[in-house]
Protein backbone atom coordinates (compact mmCIF):
# COMPACT_ATOMS: atom_id res chain seq x y z
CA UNK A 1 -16.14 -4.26 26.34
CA UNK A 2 -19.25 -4.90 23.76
CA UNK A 3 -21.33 -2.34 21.99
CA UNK A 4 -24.30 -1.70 23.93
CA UNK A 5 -28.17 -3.27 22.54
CA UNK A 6 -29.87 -1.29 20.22
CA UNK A 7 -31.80 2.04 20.78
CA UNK A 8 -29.17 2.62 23.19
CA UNK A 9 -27.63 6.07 23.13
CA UNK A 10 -24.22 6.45 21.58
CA UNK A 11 -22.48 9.71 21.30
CA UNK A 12 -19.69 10.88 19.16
CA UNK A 13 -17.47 13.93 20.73
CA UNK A 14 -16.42 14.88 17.07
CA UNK A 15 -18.64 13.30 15.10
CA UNK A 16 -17.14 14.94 11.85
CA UNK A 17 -13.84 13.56 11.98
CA UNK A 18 -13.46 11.24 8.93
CA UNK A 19 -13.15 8.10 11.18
CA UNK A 20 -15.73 8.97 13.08
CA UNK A 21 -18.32 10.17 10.35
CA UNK A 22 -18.98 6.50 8.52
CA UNK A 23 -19.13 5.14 12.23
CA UNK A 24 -21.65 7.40 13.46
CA UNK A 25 -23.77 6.62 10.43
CA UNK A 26 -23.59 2.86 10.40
CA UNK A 27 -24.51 2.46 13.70
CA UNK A 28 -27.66 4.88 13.05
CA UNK A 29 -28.71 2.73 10.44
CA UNK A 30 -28.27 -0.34 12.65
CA UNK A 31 -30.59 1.36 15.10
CA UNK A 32 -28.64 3.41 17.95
CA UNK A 33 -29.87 6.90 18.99
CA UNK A 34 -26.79 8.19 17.99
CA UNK A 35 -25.75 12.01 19.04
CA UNK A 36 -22.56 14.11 18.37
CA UNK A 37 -21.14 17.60 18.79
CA UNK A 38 -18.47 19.47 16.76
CA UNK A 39 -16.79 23.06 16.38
CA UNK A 40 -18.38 23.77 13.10
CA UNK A 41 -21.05 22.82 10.41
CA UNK A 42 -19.21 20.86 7.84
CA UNK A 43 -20.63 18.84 4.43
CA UNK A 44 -19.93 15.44 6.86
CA UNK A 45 -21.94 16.77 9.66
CA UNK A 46 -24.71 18.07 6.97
CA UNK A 47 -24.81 14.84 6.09
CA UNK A 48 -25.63 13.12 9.85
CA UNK A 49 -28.04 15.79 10.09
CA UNK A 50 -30.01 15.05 7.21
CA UNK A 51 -30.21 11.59 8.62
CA UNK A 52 -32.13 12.57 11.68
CA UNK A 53 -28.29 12.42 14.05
CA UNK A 54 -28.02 15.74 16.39
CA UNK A 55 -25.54 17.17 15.90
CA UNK A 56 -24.05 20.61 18.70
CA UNK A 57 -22.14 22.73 17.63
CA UNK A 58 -20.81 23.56 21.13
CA UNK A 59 -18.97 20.61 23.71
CA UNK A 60 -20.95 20.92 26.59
CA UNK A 61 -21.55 17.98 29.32
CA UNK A 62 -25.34 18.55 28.99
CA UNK A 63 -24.63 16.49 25.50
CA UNK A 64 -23.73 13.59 27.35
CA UNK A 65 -26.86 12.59 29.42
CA UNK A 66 -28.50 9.74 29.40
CA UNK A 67 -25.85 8.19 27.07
CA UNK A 68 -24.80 4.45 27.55
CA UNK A 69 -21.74 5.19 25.09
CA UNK A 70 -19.42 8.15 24.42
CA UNK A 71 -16.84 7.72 21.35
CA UNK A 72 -13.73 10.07 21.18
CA UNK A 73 -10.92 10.17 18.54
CA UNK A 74 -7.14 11.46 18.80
CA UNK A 75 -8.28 15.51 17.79
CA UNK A 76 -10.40 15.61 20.89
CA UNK A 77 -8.26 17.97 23.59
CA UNK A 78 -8.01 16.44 27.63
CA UNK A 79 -9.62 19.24 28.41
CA UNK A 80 -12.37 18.74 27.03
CA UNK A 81 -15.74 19.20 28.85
CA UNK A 82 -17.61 16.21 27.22
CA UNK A 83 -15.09 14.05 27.75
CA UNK A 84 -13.90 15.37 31.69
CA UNK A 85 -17.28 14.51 32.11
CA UNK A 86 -17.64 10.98 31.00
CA UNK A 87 -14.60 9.75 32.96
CA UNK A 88 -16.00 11.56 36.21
CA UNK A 89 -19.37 9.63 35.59
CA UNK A 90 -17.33 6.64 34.41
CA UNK A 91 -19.59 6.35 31.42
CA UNK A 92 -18.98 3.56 28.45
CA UNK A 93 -16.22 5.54 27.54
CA UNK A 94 -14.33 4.34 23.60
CA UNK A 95 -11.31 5.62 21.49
CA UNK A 96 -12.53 5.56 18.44
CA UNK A 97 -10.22 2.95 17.43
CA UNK A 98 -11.63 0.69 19.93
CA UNK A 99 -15.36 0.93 18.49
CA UNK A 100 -13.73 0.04 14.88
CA UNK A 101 -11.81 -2.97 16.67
CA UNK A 102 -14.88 -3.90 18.16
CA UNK A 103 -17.43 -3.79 14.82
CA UNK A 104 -14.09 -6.29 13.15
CA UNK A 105 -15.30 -8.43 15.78
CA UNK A 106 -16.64 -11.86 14.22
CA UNK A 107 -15.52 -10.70 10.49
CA UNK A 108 -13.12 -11.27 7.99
CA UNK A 109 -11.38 -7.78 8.78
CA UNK A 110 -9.81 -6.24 5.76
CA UNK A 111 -6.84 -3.13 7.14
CA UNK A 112 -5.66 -0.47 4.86
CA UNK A 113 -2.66 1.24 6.14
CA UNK A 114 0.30 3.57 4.80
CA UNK A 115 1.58 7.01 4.37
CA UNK A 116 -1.05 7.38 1.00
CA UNK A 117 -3.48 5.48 -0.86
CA UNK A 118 -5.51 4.41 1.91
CA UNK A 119 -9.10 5.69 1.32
CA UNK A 120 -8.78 4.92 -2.27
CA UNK A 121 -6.66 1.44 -1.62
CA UNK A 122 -10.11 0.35 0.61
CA UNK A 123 -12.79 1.96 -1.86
CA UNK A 124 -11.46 0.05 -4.56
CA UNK A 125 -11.19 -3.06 -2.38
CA UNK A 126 -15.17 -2.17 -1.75
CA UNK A 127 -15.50 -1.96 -4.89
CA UNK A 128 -14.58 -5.55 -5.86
CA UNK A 129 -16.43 -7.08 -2.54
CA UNK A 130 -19.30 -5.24 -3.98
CA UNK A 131 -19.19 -6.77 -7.62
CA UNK A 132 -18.79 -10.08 -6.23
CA UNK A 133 -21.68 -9.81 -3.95
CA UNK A 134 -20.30 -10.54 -0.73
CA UNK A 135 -22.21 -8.41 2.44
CA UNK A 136 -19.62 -5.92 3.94
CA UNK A 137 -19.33 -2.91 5.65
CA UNK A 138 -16.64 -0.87 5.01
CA UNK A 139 -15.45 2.39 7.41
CA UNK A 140 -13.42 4.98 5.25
CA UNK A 141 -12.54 8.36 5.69
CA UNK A 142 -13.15 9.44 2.15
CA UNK A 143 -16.50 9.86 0.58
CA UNK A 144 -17.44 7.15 -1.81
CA UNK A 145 -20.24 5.05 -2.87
CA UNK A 146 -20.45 1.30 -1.88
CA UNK A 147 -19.64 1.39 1.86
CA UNK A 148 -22.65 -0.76 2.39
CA UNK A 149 -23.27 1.40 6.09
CA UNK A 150 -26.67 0.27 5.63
CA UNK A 151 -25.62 -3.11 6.14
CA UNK A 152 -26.70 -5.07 9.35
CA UNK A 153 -23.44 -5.40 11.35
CA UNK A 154 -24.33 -8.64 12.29
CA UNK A 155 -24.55 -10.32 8.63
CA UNK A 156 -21.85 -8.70 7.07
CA UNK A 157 -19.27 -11.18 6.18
CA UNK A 158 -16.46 -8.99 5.35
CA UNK A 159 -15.26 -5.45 7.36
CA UNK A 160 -12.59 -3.21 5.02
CA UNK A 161 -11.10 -0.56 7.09
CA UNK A 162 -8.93 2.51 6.31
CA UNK A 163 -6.49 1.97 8.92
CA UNK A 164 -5.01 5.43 10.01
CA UNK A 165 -1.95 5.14 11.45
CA UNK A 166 -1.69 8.88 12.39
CA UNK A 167 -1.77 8.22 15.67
CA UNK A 168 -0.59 4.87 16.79
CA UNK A 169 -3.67 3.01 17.36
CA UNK A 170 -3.85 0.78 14.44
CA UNK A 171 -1.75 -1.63 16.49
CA UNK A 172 -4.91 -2.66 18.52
CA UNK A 173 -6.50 -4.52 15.13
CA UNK A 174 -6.22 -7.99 14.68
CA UNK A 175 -6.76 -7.75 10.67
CA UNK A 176 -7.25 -11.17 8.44
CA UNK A 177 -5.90 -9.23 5.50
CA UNK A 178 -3.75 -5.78 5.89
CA UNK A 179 -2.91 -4.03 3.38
CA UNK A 180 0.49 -1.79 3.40
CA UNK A 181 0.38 0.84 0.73
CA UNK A 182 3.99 2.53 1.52
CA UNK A 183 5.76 3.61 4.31
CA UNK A 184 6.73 7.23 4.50
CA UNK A 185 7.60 10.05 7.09
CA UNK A 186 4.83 11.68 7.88
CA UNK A 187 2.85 12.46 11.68
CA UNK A 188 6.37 12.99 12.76
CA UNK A 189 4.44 15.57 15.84
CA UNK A 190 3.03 11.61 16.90
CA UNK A 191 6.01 9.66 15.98
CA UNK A 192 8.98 12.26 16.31
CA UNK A 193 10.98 9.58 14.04
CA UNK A 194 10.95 7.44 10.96
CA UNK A 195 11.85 4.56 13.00
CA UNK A 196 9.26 4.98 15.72
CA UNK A 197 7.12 4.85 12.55
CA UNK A 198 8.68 1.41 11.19
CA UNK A 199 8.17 -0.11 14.84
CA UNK A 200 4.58 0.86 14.77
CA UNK A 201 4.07 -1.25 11.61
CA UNK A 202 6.14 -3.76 12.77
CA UNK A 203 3.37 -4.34 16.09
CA UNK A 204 0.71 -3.80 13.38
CA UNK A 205 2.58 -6.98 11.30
CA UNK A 206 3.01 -9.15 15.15
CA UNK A 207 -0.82 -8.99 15.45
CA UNK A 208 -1.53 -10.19 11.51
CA UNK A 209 1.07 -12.91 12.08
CA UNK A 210 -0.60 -14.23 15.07
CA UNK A 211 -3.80 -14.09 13.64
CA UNK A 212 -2.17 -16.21 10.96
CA UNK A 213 -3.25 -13.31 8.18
CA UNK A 214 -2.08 -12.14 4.75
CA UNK A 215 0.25 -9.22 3.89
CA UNK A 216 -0.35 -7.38 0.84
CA UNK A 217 2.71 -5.37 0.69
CA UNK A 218 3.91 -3.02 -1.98
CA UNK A 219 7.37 -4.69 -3.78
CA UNK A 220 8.75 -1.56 -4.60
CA UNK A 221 8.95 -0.25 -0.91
CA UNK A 222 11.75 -0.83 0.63
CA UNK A 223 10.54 -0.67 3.88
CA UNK A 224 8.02 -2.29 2.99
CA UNK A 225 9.64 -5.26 1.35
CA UNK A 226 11.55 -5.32 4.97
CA UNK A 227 8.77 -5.51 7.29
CA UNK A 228 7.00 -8.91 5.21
CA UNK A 229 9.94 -11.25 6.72
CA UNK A 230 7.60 -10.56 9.46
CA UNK A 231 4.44 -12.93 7.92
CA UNK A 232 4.58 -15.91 6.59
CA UNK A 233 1.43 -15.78 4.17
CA UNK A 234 2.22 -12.52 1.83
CA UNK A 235 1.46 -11.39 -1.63
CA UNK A 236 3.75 -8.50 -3.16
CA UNK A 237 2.47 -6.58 -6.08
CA UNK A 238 4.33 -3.27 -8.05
CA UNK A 239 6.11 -2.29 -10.94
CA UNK A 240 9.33 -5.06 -10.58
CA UNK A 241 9.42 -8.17 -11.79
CA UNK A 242 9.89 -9.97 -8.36
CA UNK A 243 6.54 -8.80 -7.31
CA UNK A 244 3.75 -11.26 -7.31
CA UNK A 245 1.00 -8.93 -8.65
CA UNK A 246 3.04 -6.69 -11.70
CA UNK A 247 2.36 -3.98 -13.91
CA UNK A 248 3.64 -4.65 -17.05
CA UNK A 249 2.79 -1.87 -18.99
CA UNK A 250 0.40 1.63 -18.49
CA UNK A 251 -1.20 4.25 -20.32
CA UNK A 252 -2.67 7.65 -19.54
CA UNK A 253 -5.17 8.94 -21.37
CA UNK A 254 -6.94 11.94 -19.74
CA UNK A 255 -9.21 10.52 -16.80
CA UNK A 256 -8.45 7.23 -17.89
CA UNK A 257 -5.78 4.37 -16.91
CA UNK A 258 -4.62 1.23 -19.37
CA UNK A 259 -2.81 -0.93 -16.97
CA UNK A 260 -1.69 -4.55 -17.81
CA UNK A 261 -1.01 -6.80 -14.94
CA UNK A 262 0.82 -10.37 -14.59
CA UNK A 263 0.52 -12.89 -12.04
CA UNK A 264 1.93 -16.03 -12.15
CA UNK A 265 -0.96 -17.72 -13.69
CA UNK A 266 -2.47 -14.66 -15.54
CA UNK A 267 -1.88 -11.84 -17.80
CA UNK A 268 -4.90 -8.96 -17.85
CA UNK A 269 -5.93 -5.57 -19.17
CA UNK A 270 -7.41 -3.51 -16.94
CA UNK A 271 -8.90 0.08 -17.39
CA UNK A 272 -9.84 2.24 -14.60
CA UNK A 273 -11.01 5.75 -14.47
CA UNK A 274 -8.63 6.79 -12.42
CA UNK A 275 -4.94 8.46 -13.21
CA UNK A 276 -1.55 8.77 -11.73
CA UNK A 277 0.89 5.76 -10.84
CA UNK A 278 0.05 6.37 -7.35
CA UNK A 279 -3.38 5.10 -8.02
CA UNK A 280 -1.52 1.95 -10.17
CA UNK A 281 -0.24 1.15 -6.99
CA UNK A 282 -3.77 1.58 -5.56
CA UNK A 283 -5.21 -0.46 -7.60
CA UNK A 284 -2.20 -3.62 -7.97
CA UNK A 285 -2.93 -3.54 -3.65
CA UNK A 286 -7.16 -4.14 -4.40
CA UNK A 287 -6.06 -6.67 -7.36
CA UNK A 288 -3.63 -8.43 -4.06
CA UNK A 289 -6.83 -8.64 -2.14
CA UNK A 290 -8.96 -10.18 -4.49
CA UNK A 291 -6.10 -12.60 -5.05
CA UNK A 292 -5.80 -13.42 -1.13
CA UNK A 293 -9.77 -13.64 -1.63
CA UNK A 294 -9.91 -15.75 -3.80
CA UNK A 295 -11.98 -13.76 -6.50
CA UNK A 296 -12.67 -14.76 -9.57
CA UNK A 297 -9.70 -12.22 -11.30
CA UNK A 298 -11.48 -12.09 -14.64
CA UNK A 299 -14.49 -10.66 -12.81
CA UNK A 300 -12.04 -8.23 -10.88
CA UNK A 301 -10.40 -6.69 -13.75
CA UNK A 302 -13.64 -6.21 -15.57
CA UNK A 303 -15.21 -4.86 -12.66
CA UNK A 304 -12.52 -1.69 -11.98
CA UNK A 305 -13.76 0.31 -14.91
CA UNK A 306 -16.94 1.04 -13.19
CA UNK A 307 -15.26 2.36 -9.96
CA UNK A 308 -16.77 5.46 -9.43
CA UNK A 309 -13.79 7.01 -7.43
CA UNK A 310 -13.23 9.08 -3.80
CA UNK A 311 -14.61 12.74 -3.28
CA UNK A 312 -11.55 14.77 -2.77
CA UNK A 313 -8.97 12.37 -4.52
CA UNK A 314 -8.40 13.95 -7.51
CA UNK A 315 -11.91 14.94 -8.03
CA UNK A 316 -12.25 16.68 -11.86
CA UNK A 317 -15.19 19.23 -10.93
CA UNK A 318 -14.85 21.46 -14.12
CA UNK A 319 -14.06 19.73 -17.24
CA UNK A 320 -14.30 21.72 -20.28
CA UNK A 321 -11.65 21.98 -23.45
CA UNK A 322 -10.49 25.77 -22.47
CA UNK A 323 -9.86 25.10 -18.65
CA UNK A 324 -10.25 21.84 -15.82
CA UNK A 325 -10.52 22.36 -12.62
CA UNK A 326 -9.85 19.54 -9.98
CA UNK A 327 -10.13 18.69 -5.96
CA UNK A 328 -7.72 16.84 -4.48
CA UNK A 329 -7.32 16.25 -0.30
CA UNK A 330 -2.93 15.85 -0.86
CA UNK A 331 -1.86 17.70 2.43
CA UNK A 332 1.78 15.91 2.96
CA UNK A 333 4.70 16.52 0.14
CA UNK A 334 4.47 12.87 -1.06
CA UNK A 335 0.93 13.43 -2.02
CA UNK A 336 0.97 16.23 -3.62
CA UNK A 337 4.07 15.57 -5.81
CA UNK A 338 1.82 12.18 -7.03
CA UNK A 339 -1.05 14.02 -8.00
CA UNK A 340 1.18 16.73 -9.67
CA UNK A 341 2.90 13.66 -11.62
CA UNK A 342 -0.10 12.30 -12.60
CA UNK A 343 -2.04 15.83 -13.92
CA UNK A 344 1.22 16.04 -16.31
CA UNK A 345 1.31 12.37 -17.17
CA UNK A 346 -2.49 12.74 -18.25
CA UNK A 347 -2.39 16.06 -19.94
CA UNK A 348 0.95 16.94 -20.87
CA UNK A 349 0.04 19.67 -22.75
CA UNK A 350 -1.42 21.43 -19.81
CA UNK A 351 -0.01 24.32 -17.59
CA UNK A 352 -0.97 23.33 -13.84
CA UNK A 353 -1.79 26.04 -11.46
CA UNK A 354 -2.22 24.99 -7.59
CA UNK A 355 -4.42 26.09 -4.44
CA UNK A 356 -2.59 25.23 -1.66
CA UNK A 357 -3.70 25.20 2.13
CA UNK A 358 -1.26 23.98 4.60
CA UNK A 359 -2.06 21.58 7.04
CA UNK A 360 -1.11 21.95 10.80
CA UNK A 361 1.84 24.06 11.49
CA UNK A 362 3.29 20.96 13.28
CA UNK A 363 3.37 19.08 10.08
CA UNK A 364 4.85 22.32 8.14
CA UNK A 365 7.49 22.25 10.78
CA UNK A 366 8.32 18.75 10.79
CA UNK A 367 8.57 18.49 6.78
CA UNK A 368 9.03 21.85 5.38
CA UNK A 369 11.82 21.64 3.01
CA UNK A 370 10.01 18.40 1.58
CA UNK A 371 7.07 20.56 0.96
CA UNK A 372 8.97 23.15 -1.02
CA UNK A 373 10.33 20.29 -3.31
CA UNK A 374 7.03 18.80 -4.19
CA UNK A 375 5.27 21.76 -6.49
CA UNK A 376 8.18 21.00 -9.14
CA UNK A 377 5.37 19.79 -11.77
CA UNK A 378 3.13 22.89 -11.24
CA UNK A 379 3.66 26.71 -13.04
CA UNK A 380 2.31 28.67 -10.24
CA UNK A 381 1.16 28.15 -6.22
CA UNK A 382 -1.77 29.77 -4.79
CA UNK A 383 -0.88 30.05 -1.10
CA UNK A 384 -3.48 29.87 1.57
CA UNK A 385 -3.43 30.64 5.13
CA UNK A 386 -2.17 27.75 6.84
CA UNK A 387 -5.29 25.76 7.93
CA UNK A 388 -4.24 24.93 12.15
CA UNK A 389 -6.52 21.89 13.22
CA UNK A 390 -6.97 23.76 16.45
CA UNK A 391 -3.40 24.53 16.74
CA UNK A 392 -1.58 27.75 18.21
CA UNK A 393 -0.88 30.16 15.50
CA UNK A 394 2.81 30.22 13.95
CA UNK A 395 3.68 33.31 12.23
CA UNK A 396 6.76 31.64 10.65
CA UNK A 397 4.67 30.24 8.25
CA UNK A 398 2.64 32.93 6.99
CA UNK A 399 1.34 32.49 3.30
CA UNK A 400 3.84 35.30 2.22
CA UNK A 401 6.64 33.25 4.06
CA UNK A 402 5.54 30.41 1.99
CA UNK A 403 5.20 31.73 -1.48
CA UNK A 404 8.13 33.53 -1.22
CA UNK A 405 10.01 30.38 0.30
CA UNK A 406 8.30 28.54 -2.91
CA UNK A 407 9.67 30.64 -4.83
CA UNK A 408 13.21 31.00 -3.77
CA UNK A 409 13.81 27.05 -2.43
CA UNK A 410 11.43 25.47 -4.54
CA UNK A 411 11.88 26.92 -8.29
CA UNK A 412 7.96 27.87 -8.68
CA UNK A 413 6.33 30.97 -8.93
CA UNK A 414 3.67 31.58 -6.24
CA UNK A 415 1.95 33.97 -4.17
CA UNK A 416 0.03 34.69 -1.40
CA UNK A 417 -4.23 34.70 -1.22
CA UNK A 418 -6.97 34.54 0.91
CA UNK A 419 -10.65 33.15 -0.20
CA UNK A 420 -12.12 36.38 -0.89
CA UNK A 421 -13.72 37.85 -3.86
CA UNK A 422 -10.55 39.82 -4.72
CA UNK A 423 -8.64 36.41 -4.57
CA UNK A 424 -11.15 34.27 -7.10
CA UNK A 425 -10.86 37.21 -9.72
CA UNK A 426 -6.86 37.15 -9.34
CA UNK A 427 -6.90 33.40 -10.11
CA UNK A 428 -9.79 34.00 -13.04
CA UNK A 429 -7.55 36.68 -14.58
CA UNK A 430 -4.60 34.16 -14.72
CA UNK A 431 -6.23 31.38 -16.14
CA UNK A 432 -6.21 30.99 -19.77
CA UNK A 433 -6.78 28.34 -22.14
CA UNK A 434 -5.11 24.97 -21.12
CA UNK A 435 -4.24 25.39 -17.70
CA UNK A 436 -5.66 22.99 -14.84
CA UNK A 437 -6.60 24.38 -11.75
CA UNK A 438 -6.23 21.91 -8.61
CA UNK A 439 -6.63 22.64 -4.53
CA UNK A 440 -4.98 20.73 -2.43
CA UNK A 441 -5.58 20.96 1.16
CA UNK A 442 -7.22 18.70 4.33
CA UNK A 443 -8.92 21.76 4.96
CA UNK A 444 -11.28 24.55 2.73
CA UNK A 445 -8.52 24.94 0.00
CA UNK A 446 -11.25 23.08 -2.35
CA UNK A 447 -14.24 26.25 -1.30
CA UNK A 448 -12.29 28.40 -4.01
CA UNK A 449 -12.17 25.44 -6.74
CA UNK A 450 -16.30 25.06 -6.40
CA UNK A 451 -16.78 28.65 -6.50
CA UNK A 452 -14.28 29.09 -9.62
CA UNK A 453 -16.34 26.29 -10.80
CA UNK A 454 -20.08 27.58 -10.28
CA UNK A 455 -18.85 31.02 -11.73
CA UNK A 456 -17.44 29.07 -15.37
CA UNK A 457 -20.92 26.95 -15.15
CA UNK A 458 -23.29 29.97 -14.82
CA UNK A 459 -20.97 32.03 -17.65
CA UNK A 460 -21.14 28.59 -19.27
CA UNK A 461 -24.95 28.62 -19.52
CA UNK A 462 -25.43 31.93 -20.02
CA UNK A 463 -23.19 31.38 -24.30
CA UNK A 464 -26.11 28.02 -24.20
């Protein structure tokens, strides 16, 4: 299977998927007539739009004519009518998995797997290629600036992918480098247990060993740690002193990181503009990659304090003395209780108040109780209407069930809302001086954190 010649027509049944997004729009700029359709308008689909891509908002197999290519992802239903139709006509038909294994083909592929960390694990690898001036392309699902999707696929030397293992296919990739952030239970609706999800990385470890590739594993995993006796070459970075790539020492200073870092050969300050030890770990798993690069590591730890971050990953959006306001994409219990960790590491004199949207009642089911555990840094919830992905409605987990679970199993206070007017002034009224605002949600949990913060702006220049 090979991508068809230029100018040929490629379609995307879901273009706005965030692995199918930065795919759509590389291969536009390498000169396909590239289509898609979608349920709704979203800022990703904006985007493709504004590019020249059309984009339906309806799946109908009129969309599909006269293309040599159709692209699908895991969301995409059986049932649906674009894609009935290309296996009746027996059209070029790709997961979208197998059109990112087929751009690797010919590079040094670069995979960026685990539970969390992924989009900004591989932006911050990006980042590095970039300052060492290296062609690349790299295929993320977070926004952030570098990706280089302008870049001819043809010349680009290097291919960094955020390798999502939500649904099993990131066992097809044959990676040079992969990247293993941590290893946590999560997609259990896919996997239905922890060890189905240790087997998957295990295949995903068979294919780097027999493309004789590099591991860069995090040490303080232990799962981790287990799965490297899989590959010979391997680099292990964290916070103990058996890893290859450690921490030393860290400071948090508002938006700001102080990390020092040993190797065997090296000791080196880094600052990055980024907080939370989550994001250490983040960044020790770029510093491994530079090291299996080969990069000049003076260069790379200079380099990190110019990283200019990942839309939705702990986004500050309002940043004034009284009250800040962040934007954060956490939608599993792990995530969230890092980001809480590391808004009360970096301003411990701060009150946090969250926005929460669920995500999927199949991943509420599956990890509940963890969720409940994981507001333990925060003073009050904001509870959303679960956001369903498409699935079937479960009243079980109404927002009143939630908040009032919250409050009861999980020690906070919290209460249901909607995103109506009513809703913003409810949160206004409880904000006062020194509190942090932050939505976390997959979903439109972050629509009420803009509008909070256009309202504070326009009040803001109204006293100027």
């Amino acid at each position: 299977m090979t991508i068809p010649t230029e100018e040929n027509h490629i379609h995307f049944i879901g273009i706005g998927g965030a692995g199918m997004a930065p795919m759509a729009q590389l291969l536009h700029y390498n000169g396909y007539l590239v289509s898609g359709s979608d349920q709704k308008k979203t800022p990703k689909t904006k985007k493709l739009e504004d590019l020249g891509i059309k984009i339906s908002y309806t799946h109908s197999c009129k969309h599909i004519q006269n293309t040599q290519m159709v692209v699908y992802s895991s969301a995409i239903k059986e049932n649906n009518p674009e894609l009935v139709k290309a296996q009746k006509d027996k059209k070029n038909l790709l997961h979208r998995s197998d059109l990112l294994h087929l751009l690797m083909q010919g590079k040094t592929s670069i995979c960026v797997s685990g539970t969390h960390g992924k989009s900004t694990t591989s932006a911050l690898i990006t980042h590095l290629i970039n300052a060492h001036g290296t062609p690349s392309i790299s295929i993320i699902g977070g926004e952030t600036k570098g990706c280089n999707l302008k870049n001819k696929i043809e010349t680009a030397h290097y291919l960094v992918a955020e390798a999502d293992e939500s649904d099993g296919t990131f066992i097809k990739y044959n990676p040079k480098i992969a990247v293993i952030t941590n290893i946590k239970s999560d997609h259990l609706d896919f996997y239905k247990s922890y060890a189905n999800i240790i087997s998957a990385f295990s295949k995903h470890l068979t294919n780097l060993e027999k493309n004789s590739g590099t591991l860069v594993y995090n040490a303080d995993d232990e799962t981790c740690v287990k799965l490297s006796q899989k590959v010979t070459q391997k680099i292990s970075y964290g916070f103990k002193p058996s890893a290859d790539i450690q921490c030393m020492s860290y400071n948090f200073k508002e938006n700001q990181t102080f990390i020092q870092v040993a190797t065997k050969e090296h000791k080196l300050f880094m600052n990055i503009p980024i907080i939370g030890k989550h994001n250490i770990y983040n960044t020790l798993a770029a510093f491994g990659v530079g090291v299996a690069l080969k990069m000049n590591l003076e260069k790379v730890s200079s380099s990190l304090k110019n990283f200019s971050g990942v839309k939705r990953r702990l986004n500050l959006i309002y940043n004034k003395k009284q009250i800040k306001i962040f934007d954060d994409y956490a939608h599993n219990p792990d995530k969230i209780r890092c980001s809480l960790e590391a808004l009360s590491n970096a301003y411990p004199k701060h009150e946090i108040k969250v926005v929460f949207e669920a995500h999927r009642y199949s991943r509420l089911k599956t990890m509940y109780k963890a969720f409940l555990q994981s507001f333990k840094k925060a003073k009050f919830v904001y509870v959303l209407p679960v956001f369903s992905c498409g699935e079937p409605h479960d009243p079980q987990f109404s927002p009143r069930q939630i908040a009032s679970d919250l409050c009861k199993y999980g020690k906070v206070k919290a209460r249901e809302i909607d995103d109506g007017e009513e809703s913003l002034r409810t949160i206004k009224e409880d904000l006062k001086p020194k509190d942090i605002l932050v939505s976390f949600g997959a979903g439109d949990a972050n629509n009420i954190s803009f509008k909070l913060k256009n309202d504070y702006a326009k009040k803001q220049q109204k006293k100027e």
